[in-house]
C-alpha atoms as a PDB file:
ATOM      1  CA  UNK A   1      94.264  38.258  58.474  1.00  0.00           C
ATOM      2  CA  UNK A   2      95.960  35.053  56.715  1.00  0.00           C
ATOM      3  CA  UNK A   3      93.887  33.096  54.153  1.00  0.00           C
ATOM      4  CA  UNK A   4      95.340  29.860  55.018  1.00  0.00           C
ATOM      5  CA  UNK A   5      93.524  26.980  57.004  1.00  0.00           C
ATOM      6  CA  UNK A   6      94.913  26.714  60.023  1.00  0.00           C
ATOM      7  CA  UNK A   7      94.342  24.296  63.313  1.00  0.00           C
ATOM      8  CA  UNK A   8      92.187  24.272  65.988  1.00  0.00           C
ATOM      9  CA  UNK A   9      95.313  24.690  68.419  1.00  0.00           C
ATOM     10  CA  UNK A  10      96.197  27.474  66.491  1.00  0.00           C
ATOM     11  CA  UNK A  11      93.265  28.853  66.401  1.00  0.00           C
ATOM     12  CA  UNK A  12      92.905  28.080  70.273  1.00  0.00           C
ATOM     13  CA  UNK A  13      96.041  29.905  71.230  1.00  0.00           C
ATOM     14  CA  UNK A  14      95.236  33.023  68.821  1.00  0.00           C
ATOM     15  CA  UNK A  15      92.671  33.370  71.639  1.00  0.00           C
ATOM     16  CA  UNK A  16      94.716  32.292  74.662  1.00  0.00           C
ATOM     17  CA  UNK A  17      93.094  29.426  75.554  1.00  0.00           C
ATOM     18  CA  UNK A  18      93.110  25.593  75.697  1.00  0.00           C
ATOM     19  CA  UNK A  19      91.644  23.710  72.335  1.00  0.00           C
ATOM     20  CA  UNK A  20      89.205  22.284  74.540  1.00  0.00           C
ATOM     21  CA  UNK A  21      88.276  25.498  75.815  1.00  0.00           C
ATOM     22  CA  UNK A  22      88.139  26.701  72.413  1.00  0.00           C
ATOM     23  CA  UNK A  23      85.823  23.933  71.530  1.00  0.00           C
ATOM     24  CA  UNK A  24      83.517  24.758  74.418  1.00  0.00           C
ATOM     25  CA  UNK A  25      83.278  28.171  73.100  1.00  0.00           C
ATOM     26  CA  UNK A  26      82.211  27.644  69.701  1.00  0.00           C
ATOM     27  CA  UNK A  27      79.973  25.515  71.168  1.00  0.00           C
ATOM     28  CA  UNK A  28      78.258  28.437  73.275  1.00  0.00           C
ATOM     29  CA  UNK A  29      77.961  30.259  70.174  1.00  0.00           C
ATOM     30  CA  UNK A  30      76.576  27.837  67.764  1.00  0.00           C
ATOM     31  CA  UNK A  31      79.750  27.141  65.283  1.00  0.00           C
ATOM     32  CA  UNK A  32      79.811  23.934  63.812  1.00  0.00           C
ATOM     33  CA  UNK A  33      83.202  22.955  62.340  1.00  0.00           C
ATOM     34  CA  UNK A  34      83.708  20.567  59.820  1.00  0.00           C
ATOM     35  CA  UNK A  35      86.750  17.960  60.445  1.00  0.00           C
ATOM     36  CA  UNK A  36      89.754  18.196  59.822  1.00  0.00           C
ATOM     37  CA  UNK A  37      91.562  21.979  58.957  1.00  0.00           C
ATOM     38  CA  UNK A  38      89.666  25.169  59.546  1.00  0.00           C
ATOM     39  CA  UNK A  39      89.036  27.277  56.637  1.00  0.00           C
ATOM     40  CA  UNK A  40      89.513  30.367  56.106  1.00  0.00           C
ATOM     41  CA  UNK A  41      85.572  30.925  55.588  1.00  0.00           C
ATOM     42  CA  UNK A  42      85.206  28.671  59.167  1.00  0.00           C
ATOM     43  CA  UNK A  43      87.379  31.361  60.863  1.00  0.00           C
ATOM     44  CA  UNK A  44      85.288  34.504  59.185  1.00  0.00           C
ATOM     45  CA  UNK A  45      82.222  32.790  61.126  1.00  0.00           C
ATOM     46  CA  UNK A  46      84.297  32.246  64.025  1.00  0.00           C
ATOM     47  CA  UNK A  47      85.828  35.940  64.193  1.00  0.00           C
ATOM     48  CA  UNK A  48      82.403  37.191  63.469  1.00  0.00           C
ATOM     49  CA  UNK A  49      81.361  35.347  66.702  1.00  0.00           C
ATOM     50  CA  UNK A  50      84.122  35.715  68.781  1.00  0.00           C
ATOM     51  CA  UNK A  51      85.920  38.801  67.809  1.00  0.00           C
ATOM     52  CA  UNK A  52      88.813  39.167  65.808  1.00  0.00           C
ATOM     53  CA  UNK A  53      91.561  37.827  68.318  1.00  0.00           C
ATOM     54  CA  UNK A  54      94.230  40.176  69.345  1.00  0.00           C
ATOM     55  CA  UNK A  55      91.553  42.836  69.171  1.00  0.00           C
ATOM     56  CA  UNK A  56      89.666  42.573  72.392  1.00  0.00           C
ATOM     57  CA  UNK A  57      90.665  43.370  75.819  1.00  0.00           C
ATOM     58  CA  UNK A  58      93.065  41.159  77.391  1.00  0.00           C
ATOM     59  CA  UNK A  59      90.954  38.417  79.110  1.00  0.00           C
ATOM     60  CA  UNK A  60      87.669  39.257  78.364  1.00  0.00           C
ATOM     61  CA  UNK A  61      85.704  37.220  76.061  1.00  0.00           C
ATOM     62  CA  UNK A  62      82.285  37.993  75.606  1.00  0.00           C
ATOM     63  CA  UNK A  63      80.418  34.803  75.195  1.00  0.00           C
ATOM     64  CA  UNK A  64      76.682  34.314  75.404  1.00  0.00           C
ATOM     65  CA  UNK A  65      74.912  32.231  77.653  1.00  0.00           C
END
């Protein structure tokens, strides 16, 4: 994985989805962001949460309700 801070667009389509989608999901599982760029320490906590994009089965995303 890159250490760079990246967007939350970029980070959005790493996942396939919209931003605001994106931002609904991190919302589901309790991440926080600060403003502005993520870090790369944001994206550990968002991997950790999420999975590590690229690595899970094509259109499933297991979120918890």
């Amino acid at each position: 994985m890159e250490t760079r801070c990246k967007t939350r667009m970029e980070l959005a389509n790493e996942y396939g989805v919209d931003r605001k989608t994106f931002r609904r999901m991190l919302e589901r599982v309790g991440v926080n962001l600060t403003s502005g760029l993520v870090t790369p320490t944001e994206q550990s906590l968002i991997f950790e949460k999420l999975g590590i994009p690229g690595k899970m089965k094509k259109g499933i995303l297991k979120i918890p309700h």
